[in-house]
N, C-alpha and C. Protein backbone atom coordinates (compact mmCIF):
# COMPACT_ATOMS: atom_id res chain seq x y z
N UNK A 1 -16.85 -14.45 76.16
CA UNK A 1 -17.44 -15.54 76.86
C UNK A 1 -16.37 -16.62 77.04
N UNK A 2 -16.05 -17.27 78.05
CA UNK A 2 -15.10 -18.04 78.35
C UNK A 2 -15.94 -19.22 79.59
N UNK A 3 -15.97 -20.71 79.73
CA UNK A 3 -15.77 -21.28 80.75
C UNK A 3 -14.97 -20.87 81.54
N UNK A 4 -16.28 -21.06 82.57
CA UNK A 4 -15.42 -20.48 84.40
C UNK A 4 -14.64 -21.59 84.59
N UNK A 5 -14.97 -22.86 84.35
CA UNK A 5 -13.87 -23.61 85.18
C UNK A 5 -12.51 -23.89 84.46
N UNK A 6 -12.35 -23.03 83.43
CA UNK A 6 -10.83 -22.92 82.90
C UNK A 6 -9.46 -22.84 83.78
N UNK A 7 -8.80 -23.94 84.40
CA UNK A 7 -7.65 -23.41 85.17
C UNK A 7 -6.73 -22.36 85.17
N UNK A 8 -6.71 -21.79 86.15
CA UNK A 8 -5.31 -20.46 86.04
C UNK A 8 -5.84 -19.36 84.49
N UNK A 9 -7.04 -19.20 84.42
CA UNK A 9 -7.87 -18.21 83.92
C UNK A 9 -6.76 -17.16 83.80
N UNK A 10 -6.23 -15.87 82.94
CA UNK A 10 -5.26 -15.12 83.81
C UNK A 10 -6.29 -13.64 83.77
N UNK A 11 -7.27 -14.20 83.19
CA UNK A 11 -8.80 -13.30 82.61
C UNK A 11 -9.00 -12.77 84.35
N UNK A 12 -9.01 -13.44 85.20
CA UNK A 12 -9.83 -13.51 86.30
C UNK A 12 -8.49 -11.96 86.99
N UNK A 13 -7.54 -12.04 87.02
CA UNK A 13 -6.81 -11.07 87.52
C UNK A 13 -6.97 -9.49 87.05
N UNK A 14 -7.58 -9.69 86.00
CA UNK A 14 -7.87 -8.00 85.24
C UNK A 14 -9.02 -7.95 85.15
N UNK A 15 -10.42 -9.16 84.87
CA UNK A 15 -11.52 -8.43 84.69
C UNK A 15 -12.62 -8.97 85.65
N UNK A 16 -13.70 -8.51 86.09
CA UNK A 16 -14.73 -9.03 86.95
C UNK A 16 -15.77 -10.13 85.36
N UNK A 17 -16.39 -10.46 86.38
CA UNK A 17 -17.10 -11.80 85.89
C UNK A 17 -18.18 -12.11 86.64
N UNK A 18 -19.46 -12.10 85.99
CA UNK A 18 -20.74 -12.39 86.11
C UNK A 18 -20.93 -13.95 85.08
N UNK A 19 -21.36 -14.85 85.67
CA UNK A 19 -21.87 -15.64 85.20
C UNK A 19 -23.48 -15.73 84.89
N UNK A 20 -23.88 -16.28 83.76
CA UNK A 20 -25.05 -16.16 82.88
C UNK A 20 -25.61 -17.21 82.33
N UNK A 21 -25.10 -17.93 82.77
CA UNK A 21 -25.68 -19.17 82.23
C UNK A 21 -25.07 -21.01 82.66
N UNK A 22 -25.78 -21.76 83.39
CA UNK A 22 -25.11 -23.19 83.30
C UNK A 22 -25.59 -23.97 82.28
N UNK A 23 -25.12 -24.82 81.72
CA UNK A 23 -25.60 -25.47 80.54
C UNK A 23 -25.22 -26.78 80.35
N UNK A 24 -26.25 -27.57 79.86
CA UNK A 24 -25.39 -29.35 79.78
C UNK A 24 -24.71 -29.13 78.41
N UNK A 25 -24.02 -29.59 78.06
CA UNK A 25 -23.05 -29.84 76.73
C UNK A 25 -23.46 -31.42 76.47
N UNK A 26 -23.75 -31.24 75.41
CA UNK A 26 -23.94 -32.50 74.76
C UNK A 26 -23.56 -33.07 73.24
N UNK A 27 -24.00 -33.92 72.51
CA UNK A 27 -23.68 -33.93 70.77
C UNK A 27 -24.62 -34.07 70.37
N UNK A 28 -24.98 -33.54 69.01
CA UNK A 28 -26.57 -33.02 68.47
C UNK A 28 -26.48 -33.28 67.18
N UNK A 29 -27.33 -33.67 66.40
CA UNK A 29 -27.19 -34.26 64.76
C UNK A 29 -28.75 -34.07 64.09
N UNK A 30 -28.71 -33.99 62.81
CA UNK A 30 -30.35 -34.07 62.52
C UNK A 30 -30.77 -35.39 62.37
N UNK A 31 -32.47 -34.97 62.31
CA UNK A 31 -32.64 -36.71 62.54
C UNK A 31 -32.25 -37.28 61.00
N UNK A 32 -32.06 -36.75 59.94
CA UNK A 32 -32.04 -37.79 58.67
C UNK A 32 -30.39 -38.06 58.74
N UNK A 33 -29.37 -37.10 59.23
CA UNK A 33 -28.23 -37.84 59.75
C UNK A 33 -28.27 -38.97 60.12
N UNK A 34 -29.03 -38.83 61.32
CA UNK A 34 -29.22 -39.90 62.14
C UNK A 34 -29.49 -41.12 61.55
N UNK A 35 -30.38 -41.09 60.01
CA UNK A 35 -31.35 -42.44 60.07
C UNK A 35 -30.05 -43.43 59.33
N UNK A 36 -29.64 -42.42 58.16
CA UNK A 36 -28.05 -42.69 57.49
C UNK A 36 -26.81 -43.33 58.29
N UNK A 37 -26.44 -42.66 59.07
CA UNK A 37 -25.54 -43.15 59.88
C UNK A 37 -25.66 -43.90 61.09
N UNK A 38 -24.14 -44.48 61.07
CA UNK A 38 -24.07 -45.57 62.10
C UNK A 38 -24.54 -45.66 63.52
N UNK A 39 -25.35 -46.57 64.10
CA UNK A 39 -25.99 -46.37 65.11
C UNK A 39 -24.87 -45.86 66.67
N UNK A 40 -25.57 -44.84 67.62
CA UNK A 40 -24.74 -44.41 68.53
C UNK A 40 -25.53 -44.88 70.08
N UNK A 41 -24.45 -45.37 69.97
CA UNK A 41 -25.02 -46.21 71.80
C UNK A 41 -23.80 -45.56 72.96
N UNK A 42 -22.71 -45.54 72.21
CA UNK A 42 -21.54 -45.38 73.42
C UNK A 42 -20.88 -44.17 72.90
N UNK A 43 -20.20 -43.43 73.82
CA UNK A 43 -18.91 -42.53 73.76
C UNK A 43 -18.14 -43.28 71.99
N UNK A 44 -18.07 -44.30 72.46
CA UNK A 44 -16.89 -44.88 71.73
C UNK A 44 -17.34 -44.54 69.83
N UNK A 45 -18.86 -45.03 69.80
CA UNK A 45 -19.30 -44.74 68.58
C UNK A 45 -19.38 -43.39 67.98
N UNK A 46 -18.71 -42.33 68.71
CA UNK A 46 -18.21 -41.32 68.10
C UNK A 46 -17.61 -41.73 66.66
N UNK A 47 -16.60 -42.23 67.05
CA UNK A 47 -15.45 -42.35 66.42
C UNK A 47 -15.59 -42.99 64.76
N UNK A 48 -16.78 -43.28 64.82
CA UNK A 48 -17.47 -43.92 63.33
C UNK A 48 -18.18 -42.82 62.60
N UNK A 49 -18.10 -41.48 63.37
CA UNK A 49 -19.05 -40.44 62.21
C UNK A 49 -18.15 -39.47 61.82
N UNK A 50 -19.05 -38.30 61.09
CA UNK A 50 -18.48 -37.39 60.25
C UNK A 50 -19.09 -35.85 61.86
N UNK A 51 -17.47 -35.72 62.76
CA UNK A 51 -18.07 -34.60 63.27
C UNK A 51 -17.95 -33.19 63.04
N UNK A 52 -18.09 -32.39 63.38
CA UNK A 52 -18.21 -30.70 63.32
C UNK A 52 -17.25 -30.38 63.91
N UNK A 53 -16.26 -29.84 63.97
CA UNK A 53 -14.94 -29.58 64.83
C UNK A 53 -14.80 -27.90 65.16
N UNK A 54 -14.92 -27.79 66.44
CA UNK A 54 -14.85 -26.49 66.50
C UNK A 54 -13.33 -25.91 67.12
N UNK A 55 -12.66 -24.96 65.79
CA UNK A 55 -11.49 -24.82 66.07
C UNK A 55 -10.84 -24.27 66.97
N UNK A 56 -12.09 -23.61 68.48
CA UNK A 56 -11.22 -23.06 69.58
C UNK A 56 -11.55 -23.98 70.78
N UNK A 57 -11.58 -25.02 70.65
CA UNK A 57 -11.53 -26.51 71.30
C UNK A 57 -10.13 -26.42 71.15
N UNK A 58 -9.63 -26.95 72.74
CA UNK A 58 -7.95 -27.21 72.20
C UNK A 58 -8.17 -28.32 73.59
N UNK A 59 -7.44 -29.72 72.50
CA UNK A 59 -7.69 -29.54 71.23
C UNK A 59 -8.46 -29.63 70.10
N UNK A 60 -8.73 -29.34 69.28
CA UNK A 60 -10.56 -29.13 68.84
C UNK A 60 -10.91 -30.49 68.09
N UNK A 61 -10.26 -31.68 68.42
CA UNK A 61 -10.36 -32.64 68.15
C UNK A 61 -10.83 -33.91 69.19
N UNK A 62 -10.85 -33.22 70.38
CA UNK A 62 -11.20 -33.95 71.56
C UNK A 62 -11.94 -33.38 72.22
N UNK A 63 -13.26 -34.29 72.10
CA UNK A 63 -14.52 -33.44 73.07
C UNK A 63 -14.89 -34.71 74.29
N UNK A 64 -14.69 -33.50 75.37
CA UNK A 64 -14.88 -33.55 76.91
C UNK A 64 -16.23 -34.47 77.25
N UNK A 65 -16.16 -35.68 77.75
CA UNK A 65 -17.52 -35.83 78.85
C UNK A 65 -17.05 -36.05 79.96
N UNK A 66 -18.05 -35.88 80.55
CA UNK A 66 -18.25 -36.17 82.03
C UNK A 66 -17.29 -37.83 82.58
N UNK A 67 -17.52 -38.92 81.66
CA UNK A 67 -16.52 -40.01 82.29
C UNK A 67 -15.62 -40.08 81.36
N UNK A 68 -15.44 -39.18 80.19
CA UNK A 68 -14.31 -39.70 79.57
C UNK A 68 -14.06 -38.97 78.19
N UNK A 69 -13.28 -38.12 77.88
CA UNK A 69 -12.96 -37.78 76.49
C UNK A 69 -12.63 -38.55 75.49
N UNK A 70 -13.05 -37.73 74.09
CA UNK A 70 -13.33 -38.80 73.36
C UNK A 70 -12.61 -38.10 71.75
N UNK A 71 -11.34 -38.84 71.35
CA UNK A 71 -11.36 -38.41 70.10
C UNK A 71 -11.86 -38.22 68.80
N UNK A 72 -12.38 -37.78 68.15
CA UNK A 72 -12.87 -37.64 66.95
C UNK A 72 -12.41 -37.14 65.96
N UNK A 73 -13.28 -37.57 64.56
CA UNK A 73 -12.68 -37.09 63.49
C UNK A 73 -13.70 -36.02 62.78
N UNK A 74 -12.95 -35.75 61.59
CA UNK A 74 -13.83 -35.08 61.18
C UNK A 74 -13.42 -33.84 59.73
N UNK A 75 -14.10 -33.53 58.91
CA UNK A 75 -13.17 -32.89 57.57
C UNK A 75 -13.88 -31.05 57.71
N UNK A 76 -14.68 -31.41 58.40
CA UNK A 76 -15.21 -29.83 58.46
C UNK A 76 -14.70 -29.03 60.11
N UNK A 77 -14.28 -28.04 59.61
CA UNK A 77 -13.52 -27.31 61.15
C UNK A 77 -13.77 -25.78 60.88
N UNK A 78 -14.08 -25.08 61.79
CA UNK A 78 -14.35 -23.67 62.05
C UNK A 78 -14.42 -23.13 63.18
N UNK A 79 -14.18 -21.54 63.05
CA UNK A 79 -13.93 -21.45 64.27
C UNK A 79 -15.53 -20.47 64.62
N UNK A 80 -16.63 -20.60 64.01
CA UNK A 80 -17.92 -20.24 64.38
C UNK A 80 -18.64 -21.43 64.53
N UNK A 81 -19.20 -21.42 65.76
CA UNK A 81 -19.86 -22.67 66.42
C UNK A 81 -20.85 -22.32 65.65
N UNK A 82 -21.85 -21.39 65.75
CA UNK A 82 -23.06 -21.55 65.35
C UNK A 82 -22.99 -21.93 63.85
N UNK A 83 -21.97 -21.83 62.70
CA UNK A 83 -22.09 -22.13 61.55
C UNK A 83 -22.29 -23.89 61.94
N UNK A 84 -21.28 -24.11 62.29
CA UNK A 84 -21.09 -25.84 62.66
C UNK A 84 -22.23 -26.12 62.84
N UNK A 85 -23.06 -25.68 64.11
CA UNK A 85 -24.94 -25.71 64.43
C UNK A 85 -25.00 -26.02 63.56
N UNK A 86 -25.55 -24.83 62.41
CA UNK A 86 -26.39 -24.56 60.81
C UNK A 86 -26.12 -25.72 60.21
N UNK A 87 -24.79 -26.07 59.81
CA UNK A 87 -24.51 -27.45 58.96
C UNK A 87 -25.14 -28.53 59.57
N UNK A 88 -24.62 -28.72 60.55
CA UNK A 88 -25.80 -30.07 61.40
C UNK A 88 -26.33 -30.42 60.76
N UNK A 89 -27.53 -29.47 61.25
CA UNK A 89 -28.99 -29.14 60.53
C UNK A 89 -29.40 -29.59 59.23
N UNK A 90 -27.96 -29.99 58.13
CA UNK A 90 -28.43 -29.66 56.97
C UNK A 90 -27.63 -31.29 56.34
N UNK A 91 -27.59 -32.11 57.63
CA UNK A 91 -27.28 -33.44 57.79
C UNK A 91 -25.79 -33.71 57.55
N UNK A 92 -25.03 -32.18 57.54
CA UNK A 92 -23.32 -32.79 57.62
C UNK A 92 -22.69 -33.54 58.79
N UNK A 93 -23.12 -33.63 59.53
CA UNK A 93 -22.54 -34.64 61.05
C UNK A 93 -23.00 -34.34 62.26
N UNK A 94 -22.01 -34.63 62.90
CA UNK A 94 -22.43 -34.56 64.85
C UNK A 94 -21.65 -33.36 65.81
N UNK A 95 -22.55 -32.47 65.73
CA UNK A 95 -21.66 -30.94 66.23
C UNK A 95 -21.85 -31.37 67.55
N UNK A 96 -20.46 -31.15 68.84
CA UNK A 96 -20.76 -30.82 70.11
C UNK A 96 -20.81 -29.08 70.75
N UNK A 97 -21.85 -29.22 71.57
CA UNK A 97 -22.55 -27.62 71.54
C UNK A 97 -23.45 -27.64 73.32
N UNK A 98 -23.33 -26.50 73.62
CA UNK A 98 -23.72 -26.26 75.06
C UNK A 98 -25.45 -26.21 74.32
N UNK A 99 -26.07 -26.54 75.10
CA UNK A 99 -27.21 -26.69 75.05
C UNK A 99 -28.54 -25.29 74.60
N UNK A 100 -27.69 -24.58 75.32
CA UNK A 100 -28.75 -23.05 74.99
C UNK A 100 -28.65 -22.46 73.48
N UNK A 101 -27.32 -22.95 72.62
CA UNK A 101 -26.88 -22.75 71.47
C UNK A 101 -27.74 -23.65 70.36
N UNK A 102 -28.66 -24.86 71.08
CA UNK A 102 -29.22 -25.71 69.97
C UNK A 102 -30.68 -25.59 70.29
N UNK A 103 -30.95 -24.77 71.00
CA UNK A 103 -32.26 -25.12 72.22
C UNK A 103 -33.54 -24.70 70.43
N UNK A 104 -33.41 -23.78 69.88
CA UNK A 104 -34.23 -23.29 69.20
C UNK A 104 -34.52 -24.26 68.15
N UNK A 105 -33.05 -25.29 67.70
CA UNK A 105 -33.18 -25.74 66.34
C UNK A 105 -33.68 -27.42 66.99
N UNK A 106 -33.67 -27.95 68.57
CA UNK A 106 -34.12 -28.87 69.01
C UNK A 106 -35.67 -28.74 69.25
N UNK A 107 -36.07 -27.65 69.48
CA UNK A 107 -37.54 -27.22 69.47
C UNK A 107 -38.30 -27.58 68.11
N UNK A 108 -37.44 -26.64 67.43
CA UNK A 108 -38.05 -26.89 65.67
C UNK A 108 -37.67 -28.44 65.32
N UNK A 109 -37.42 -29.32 65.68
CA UNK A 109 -37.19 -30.55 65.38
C UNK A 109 -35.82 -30.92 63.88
N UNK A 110 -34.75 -29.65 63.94
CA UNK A 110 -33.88 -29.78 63.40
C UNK A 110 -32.47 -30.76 64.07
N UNK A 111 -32.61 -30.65 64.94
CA UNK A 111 -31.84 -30.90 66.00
C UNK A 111 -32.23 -32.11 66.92
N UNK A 112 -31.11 -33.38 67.22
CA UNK A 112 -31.69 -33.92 68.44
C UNK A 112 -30.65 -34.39 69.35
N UNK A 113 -30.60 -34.33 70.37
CA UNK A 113 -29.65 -34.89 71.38
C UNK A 113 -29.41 -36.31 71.51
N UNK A 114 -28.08 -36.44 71.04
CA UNK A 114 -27.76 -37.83 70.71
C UNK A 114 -27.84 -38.65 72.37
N UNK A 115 -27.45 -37.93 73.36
CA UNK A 115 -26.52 -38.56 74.93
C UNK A 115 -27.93 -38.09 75.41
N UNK A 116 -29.40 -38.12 75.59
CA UNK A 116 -30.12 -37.64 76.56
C UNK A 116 -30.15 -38.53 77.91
N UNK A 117 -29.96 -39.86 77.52
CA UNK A 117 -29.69 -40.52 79.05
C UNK A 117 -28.85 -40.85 79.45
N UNK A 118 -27.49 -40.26 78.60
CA UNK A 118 -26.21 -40.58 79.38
C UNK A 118 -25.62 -39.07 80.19
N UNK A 119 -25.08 -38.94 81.10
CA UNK A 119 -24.86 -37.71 81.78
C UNK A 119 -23.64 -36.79 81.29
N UNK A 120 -23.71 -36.00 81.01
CA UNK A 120 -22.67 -35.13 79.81
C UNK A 120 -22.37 -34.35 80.90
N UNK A 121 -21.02 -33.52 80.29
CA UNK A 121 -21.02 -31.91 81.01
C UNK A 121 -21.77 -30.84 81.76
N UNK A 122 -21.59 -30.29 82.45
CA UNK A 122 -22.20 -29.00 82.47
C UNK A 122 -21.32 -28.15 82.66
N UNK A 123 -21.50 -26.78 82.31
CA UNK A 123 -20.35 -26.02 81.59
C UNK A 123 -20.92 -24.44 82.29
N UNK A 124 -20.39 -23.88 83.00
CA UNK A 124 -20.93 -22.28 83.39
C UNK A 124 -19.83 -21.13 82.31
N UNK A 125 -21.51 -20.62 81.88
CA UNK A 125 -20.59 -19.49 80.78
C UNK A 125 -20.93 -18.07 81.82
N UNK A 126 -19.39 -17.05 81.07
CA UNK A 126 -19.43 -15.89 81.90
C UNK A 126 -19.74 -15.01 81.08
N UNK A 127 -19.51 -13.74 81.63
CA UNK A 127 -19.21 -12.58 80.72
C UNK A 127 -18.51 -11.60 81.30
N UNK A 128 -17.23 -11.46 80.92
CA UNK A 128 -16.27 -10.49 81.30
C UNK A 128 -16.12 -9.28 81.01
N UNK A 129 -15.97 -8.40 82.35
CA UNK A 129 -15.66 -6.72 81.52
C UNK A 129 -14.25 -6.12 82.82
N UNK A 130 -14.48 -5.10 82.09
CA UNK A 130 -13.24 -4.03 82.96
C UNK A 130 -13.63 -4.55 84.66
N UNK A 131 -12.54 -4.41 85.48
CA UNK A 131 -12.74 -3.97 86.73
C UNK A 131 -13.06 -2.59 86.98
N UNK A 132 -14.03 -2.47 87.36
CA UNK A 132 -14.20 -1.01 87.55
C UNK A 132 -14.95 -1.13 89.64
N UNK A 133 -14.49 0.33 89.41
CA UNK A 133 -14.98 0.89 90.95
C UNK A 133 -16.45 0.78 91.20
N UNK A 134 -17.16 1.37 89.86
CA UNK A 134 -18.26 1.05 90.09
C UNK A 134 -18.91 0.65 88.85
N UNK A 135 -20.05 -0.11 88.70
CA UNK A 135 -21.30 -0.75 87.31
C UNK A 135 -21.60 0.60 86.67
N UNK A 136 -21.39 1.09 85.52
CA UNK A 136 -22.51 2.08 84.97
C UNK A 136 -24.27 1.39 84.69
N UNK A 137 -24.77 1.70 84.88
CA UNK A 137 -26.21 1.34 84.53
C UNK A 137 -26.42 0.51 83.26
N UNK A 138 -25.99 1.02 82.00
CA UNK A 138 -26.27 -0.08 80.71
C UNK A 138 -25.54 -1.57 80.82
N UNK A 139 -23.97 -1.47 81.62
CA UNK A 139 -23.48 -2.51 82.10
C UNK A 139 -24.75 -3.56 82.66
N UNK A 140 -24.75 -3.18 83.84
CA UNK A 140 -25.80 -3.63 85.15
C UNK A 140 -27.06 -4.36 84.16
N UNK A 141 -27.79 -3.31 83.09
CA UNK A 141 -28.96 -4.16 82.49
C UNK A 141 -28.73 -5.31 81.54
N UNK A 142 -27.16 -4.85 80.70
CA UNK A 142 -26.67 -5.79 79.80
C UNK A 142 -26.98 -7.40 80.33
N UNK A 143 -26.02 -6.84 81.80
CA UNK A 143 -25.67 -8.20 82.17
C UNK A 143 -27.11 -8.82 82.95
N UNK A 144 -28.31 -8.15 83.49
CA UNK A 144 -29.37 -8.50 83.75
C UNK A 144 -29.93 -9.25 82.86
N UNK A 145 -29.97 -8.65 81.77
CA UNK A 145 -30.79 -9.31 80.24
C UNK A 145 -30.00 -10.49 79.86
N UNK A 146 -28.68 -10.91 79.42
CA UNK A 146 -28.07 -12.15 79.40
C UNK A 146 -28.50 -13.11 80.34
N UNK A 147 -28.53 -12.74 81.20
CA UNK A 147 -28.44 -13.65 82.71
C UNK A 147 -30.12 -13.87 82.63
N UNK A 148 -31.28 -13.34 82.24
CA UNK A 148 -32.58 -13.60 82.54
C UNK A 148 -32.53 -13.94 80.80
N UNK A 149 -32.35 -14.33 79.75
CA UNK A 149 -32.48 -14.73 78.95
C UNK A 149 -31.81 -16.13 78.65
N UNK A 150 -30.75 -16.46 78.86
CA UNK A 150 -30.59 -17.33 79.07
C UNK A 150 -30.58 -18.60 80.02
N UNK A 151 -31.22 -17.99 81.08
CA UNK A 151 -31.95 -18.82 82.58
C UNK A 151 -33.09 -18.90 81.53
N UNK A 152 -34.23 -18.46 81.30
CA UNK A 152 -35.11 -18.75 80.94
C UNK A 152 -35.03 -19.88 79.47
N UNK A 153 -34.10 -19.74 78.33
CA UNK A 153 -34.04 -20.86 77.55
C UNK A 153 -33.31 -22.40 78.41
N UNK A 154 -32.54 -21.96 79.41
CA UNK A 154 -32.43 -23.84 80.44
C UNK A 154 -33.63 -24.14 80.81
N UNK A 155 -34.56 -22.74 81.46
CA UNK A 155 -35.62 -23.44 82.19
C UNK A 155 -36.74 -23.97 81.16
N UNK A 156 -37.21 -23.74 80.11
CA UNK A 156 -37.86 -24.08 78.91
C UNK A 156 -37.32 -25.80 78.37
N UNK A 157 -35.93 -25.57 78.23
CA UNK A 157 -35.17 -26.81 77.74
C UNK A 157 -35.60 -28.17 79.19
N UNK A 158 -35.42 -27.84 79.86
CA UNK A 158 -35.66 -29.22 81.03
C UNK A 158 -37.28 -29.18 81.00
């Protein structure tokens, strides 16, 4: 899985690519994080918490918005997002995460979206395979089932 809008991709010259999903990216914390820590109004008040650093961010210290990147800190780093998720959850800090990745633990009220009225990212994820001449059939459903499973957790989330 890779962002499509990665420049000079060199992915794109050897393999085909179906996209499966658009997603807002946002920053997500639990609420007793929340009640503890310092209040967040701006981009800028990043910079006062304890965040989740995900180590194939490069650089995984600077997370992307829409008007402006933003450095952060932070003592916990990995390179499994969804662990980072899990900790959240369990009031270690402020993980940034595409939206379909938190959708379950924002439902269950583990999770809450810090930026809901400020306008964040949106991010198209793919899924890459061989170039081939032609789809074998399990291909074709794989990529059916990604693509209708994760349309359906955006359309649930809005």
């Amino acid at each position: 899985m890779i962002w499509r809008d990665e420049p000079n991709n060199p992915l794109l010259n050897v393999y085909q690519y179906r996209s499966f999903n658009v997603s807002r990216v946002s920053v997500y914390a639990s609420p007793e994080y929340l009640k503890s820590a310092p209040k967040i109004e701006t981009f800028e008040d990043l910079e006062k918490h304890e965040c989740l650093l995900y180590s194939h961010m490069k650089p995984f210290n600077e997370w992307p918005f829409k008007e402006k990147t933003i450095t952060v800190k932070g003592c916990v780093k990995s390179d499994l997002l969804t662990w980072l998720i899990d900790i959240a959850t369990q009031d270690a800090g402020l993980v940034y995460s595409s939206a379909h990745l938190v959708h379950d633990k924002i439902a269950n009220g583990e999770l809450v979206d810090i930026f809901t009225d400020i306008e964040t990212n949106i991010v198209t994820h793919n899924i890459y395979y061989n170039n081939l001449d032609y789809k074998v059939r399990p291909l074709i459903l794989f990529l059916d089932f990604l693509q209708e499973r994760f349309h359906s957790i955006e359309s649930n989330a809005s």
